[in-house]
C-alpha atoms as a PDB file:
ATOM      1  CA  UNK A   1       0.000   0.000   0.000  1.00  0.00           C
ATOM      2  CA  UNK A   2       1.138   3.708  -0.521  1.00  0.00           C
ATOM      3  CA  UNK A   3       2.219   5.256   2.497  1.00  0.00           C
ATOM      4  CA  UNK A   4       0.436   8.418   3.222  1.00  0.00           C
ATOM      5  CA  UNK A   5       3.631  10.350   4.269  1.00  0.00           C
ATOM      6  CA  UNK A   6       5.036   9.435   0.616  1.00  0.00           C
ATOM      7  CA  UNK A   7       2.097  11.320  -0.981  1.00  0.00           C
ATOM      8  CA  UNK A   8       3.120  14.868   0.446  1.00  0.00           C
ATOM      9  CA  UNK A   9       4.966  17.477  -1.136  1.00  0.00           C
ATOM     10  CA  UNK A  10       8.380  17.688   0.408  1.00  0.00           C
ATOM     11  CA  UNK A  11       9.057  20.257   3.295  1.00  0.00           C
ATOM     12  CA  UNK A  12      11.256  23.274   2.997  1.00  0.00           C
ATOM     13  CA  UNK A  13      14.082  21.231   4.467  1.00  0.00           C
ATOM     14  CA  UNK A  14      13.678  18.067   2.438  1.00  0.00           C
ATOM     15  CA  UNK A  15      13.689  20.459  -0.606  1.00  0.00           C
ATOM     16  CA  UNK A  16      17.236  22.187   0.761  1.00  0.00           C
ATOM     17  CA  UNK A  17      18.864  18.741   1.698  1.00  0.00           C
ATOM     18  CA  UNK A  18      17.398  17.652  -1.874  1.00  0.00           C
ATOM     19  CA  UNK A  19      19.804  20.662  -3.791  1.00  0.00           C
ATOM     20  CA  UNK A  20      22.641  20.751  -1.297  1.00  0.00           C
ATOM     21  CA  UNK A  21      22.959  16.709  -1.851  1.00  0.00           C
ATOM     22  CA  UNK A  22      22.347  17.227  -5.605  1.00  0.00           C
ATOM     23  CA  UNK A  23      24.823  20.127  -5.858  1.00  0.00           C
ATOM     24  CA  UNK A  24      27.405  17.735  -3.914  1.00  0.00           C
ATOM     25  CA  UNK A  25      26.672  14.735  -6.188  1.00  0.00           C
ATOM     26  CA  UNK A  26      25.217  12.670  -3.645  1.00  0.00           C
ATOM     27  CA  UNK A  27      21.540  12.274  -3.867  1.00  0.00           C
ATOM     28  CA  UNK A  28      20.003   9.395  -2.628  1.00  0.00           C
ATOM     29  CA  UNK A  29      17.755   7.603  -5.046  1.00  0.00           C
ATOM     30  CA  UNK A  30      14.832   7.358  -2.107  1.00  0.00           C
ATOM     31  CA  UNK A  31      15.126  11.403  -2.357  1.00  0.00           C
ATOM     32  CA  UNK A  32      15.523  11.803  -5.635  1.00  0.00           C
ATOM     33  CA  UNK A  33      12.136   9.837  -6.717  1.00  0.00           C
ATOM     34  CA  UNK A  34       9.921  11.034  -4.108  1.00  0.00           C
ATOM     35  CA  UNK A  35      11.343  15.242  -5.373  1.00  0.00           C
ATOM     36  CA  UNK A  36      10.175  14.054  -8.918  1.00  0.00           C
ATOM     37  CA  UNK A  37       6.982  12.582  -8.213  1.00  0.00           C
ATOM     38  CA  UNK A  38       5.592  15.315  -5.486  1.00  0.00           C
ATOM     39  CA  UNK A  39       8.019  18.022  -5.933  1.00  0.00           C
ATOM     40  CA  UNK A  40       7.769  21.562  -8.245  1.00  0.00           C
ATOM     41  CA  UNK A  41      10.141  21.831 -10.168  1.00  0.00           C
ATOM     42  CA  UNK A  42      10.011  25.882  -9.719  1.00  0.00           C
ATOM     43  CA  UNK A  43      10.619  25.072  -5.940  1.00  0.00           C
ATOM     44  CA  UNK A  44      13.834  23.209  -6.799  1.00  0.00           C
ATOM     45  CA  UNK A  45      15.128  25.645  -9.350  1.00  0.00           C
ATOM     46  CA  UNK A  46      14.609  28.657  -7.055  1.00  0.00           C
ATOM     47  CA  UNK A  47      16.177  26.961  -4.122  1.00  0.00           C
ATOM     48  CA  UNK A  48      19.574  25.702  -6.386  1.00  0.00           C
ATOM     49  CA  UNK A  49      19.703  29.153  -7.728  1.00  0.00           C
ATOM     50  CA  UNK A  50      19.875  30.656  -4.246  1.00  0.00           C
ATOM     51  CA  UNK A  51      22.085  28.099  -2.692  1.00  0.00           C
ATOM     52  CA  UNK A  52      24.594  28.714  -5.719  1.00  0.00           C
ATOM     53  CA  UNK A  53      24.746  31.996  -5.136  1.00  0.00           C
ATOM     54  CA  UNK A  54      25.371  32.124  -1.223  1.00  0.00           C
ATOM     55  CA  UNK A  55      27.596  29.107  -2.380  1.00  0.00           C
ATOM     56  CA  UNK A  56      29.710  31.857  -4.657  1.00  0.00           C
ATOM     57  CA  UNK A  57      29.386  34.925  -2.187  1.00  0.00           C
ATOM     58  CA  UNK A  58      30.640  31.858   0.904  1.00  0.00           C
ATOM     59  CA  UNK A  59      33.873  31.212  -1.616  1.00  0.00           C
ATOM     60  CA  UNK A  60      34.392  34.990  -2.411  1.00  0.00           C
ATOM     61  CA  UNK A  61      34.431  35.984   1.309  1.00  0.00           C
ATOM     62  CA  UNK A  62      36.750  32.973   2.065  1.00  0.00           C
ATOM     63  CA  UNK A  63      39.165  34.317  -0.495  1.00  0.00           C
ATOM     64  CA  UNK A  64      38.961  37.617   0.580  1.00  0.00           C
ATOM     65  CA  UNK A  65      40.033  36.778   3.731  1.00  0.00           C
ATOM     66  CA  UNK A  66      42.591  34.315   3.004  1.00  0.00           C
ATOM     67  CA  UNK A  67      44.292  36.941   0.692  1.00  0.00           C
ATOM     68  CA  UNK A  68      43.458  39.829   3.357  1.00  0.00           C
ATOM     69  CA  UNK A  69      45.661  37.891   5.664  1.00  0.00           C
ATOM     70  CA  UNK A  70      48.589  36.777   3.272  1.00  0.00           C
ATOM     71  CA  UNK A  71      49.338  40.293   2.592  1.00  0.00           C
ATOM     72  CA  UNK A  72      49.292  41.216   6.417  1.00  0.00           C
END
Protein backbone atom coordinates (compact mmCIF):
# COMPACT_ATOMS: atom_id res chain seq x y z
CA UNK A 1 0.00 0.00 0.00
CA UNK A 2 1.14 3.71 -0.52
CA UNK A 3 2.22 5.26 2.50
CA UNK A 4 0.44 8.42 3.22
CA UNK A 5 3.63 10.35 4.27
CA UNK A 6 5.04 9.44 0.62
CA UNK A 7 2.10 11.32 -0.98
CA UNK A 8 3.12 14.87 0.45
CA UNK A 9 4.97 17.48 -1.14
CA UNK A 10 8.38 17.69 0.41
CA UNK A 11 9.06 20.26 3.29
CA UNK A 12 11.26 23.27 3.00
CA UNK A 13 14.08 21.23 4.47
CA UNK A 14 13.68 18.07 2.44
CA UNK A 15 13.69 20.46 -0.61
CA UNK A 16 17.24 22.19 0.76
CA UNK A 17 18.86 18.74 1.70
CA UNK A 18 17.40 17.65 -1.87
CA UNK A 19 19.80 20.66 -3.79
CA UNK A 20 22.64 20.75 -1.30
CA UNK A 21 22.96 16.71 -1.85
CA UNK A 22 22.35 17.23 -5.61
CA UNK A 23 24.82 20.13 -5.86
CA UNK A 24 27.41 17.74 -3.91
CA UNK A 25 26.67 14.73 -6.19
CA UNK A 26 25.22 12.67 -3.64
CA UNK A 27 21.54 12.27 -3.87
CA UNK A 28 20.00 9.39 -2.63
CA UNK A 29 17.76 7.60 -5.05
CA UNK A 30 14.83 7.36 -2.11
CA UNK A 31 15.13 11.40 -2.36
CA UNK A 32 15.52 11.80 -5.64
CA UNK A 33 12.14 9.84 -6.72
CA UNK A 34 9.92 11.03 -4.11
CA UNK A 35 11.34 15.24 -5.37
CA UNK A 36 10.17 14.05 -8.92
CA UNK A 37 6.98 12.58 -8.21
CA UNK A 38 5.59 15.32 -5.49
CA UNK A 39 8.02 18.02 -5.93
CA UNK A 40 7.77 21.56 -8.25
CA UNK A 41 10.14 21.83 -10.17
CA UNK A 42 10.01 25.88 -9.72
CA UNK A 43 10.62 25.07 -5.94
CA UNK A 44 13.83 23.21 -6.80
CA UNK A 45 15.13 25.64 -9.35
CA UNK A 46 14.61 28.66 -7.06
CA UNK A 47 16.18 26.96 -4.12
CA UNK A 48 19.57 25.70 -6.39
CA UNK A 49 19.70 29.15 -7.73
CA UNK A 50 19.88 30.66 -4.25
CA UNK A 51 22.08 28.10 -2.69
CA UNK A 52 24.59 28.71 -5.72
CA UNK A 53 24.75 32.00 -5.14
CA UNK A 54 25.37 32.12 -1.22
CA UNK A 55 27.60 29.11 -2.38
CA UNK A 56 29.71 31.86 -4.66
CA UNK A 57 29.39 34.93 -2.19
CA UNK A 58 30.64 31.86 0.90
CA UNK A 59 33.87 31.21 -1.62
CA UNK A 60 34.39 34.99 -2.41
CA UNK A 61 34.43 35.98 1.31
CA UNK A 62 36.75 32.97 2.07
CA UNK A 63 39.16 34.32 -0.49
CA UNK A 64 38.96 37.62 0.58
CA UNK A 65 40.03 36.78 3.73
CA UNK A 66 42.59 34.31 3.00
CA UNK A 67 44.29 36.94 0.69
CA UNK A 68 43.46 39.83 3.36
CA UNK A 69 45.66 37.89 5.66
CA UNK A 70 48.59 36.78 3.27
CA UNK A 71 49.34 40.29 2.59
CA UNK A 72 49.29 41.22 6.42
Amino acid sequence: MDDPAQQKPPTFWQMLHSVIAAAFGVQSAKNRARDFTHGKPGHFIALGVLFTLLFVLVLIGVVKVILHLAVA
